[in-house]
Protein backbone atom coordinates (compact mmCIF):
# COMPACT_ATOMS: atom_id res chain seq x y z
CA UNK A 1 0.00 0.00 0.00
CA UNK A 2 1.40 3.76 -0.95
CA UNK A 3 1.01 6.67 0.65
CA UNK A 4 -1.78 7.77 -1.10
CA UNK A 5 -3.94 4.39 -0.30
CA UNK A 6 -2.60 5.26 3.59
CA UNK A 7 -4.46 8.80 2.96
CA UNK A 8 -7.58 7.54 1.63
CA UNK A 9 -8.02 4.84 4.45
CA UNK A 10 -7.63 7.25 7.10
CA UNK A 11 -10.16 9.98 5.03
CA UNK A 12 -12.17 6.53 5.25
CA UNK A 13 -11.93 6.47 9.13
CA UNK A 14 -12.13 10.08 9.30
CA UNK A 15 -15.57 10.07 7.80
CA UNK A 16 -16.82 7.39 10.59
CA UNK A 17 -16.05 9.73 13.29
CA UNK A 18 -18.56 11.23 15.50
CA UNK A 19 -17.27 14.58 14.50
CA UNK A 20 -17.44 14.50 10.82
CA UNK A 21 -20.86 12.41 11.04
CA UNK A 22 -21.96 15.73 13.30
CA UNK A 23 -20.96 18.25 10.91
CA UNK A 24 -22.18 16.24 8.31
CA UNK A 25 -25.70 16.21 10.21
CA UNK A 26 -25.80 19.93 10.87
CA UNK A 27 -24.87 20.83 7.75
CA UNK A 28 -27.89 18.91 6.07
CA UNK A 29 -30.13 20.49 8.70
CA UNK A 30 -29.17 24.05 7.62
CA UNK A 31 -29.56 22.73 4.13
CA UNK A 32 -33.33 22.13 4.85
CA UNK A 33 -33.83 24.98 7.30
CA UNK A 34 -36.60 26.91 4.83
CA UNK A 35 -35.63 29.99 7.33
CA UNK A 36 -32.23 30.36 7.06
CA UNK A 37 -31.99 29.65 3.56
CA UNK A 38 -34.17 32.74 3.05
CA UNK A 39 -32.27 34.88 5.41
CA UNK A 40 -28.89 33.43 3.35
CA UNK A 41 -30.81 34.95 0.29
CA UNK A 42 -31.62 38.05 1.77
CA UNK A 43 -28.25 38.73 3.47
CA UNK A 44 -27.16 37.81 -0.26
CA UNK A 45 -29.19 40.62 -1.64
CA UNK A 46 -28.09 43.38 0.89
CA UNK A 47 -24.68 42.45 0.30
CA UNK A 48 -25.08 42.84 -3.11
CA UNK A 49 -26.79 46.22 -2.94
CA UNK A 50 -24.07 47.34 -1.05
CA UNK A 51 -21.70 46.21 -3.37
CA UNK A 52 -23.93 48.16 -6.30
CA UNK A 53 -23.70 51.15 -3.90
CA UNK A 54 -20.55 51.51 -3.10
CA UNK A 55 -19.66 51.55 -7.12
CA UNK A 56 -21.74 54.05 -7.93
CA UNK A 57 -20.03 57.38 -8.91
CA UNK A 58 -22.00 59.40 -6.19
CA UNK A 59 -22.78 57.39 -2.89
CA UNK A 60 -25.81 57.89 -1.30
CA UNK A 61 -24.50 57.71 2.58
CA UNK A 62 -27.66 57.75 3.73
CA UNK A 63 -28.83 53.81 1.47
CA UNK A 64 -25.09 52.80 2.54
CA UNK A 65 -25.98 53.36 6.15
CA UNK A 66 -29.46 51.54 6.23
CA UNK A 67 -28.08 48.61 4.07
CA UNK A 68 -25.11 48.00 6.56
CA UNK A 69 -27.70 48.29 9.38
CA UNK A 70 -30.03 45.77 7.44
CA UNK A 71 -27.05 44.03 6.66
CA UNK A 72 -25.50 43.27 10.05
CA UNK A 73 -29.24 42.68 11.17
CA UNK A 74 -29.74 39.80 8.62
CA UNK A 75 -26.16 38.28 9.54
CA UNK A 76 -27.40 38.60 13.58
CA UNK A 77 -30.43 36.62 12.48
CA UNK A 78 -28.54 33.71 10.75
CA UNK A 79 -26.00 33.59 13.45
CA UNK A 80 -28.51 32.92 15.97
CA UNK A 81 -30.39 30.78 13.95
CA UNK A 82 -30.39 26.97 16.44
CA UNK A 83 -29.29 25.08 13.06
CA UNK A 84 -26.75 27.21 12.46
CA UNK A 85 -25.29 27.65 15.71
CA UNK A 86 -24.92 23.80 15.84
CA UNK A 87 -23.18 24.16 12.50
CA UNK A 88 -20.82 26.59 14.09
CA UNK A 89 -19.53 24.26 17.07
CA UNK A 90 -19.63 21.21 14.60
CA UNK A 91 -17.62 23.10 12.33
CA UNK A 92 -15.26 24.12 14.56
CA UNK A 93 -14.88 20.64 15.99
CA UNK A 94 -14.53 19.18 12.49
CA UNK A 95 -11.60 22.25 11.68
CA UNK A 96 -9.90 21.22 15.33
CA UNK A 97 -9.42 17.40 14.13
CA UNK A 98 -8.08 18.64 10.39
CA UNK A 99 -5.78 21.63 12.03
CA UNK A 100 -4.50 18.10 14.13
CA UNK A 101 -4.00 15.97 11.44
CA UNK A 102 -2.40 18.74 9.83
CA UNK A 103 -0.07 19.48 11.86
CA UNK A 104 0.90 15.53 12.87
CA UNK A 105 1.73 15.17 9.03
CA UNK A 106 3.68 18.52 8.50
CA UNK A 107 5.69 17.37 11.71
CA UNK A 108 6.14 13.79 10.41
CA UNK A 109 7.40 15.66 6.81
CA UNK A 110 9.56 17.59 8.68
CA UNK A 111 11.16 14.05 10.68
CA UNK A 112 9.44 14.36 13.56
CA UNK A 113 8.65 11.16 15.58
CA UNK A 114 5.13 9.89 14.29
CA UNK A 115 4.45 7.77 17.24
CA UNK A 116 4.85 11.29 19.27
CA UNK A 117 4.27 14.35 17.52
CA UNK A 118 1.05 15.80 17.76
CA UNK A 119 -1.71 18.88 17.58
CA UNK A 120 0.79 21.95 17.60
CA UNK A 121 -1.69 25.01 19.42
CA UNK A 122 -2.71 27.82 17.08
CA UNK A 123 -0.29 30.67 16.64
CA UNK A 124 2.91 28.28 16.60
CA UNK A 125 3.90 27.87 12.81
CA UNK A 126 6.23 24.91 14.05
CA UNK A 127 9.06 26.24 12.96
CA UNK A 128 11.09 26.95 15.74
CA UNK A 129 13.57 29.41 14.16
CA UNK A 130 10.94 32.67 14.04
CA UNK A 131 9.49 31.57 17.85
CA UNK A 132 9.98 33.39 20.89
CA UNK A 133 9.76 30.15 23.23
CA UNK A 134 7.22 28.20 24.19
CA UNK A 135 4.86 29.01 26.95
């Protein structure tokens, strides 16, 4: 078996885990969520009435105000929508296991141990050289 075949049976694995199947889940649910895919659409619209605004030779301040304050309002409304803030923590689960993997294989490429390197915390690049310590 080749690398590439080792890849694919952990992506395998990886899609049997609780956190993928959960991100998988919520995902689907915001999918069907007839709600927040019309508040998707309208915060779609807003932004792109800001957009046709803002490129307008002379700016109305007054439509760029109101459509940032119906803007942010939409984007308040999806964010607190109970599908989506499952999403969110699912999501960020999901992104904690890749950032791990991640960094285990960058280590590994780098001839680091594999039986003991492991999740490096955000903000360290790994390379040693440009750090200030650890702390």
């Amino acid at each position: 078996m080749d690398i590439i075949d080792l890849v694919r049976e952990v992506g395998k694995e990886m899609q049997k885990d609780p956190r993928y199947l959960r991100a998988h889940a919520a995902s689907d649910a915001c999918d069907k969520d007839q709600a927040l895919q019309e508040a998707i659409g309208e915060f779609n619209l807003k932004r792109m009435a800001i957009n046709n605004e803002s490129q307008k030779d002379v700016k109305n301040e007054a439509i760029m105000q109101r459509l940032n304050f119906e803007l942010r309002e939409v984007y308040a409304k999806i964010m607190a929508n109970p599908n989506m803030v499952l999403y969110n923590e699912a999501k960020q689960d999901m992104d904690q296991l890749l950032s791990r993997i991640s960094s285990i294989l960058s280590q590994c490429a780098e001839g680091g141990d594999p039986d003991t390197v492991d999740y490096i915390e955000s903000g360290c690049s790994g390379n040693c050289g440009s750090c200030g310590g650890c702390g």
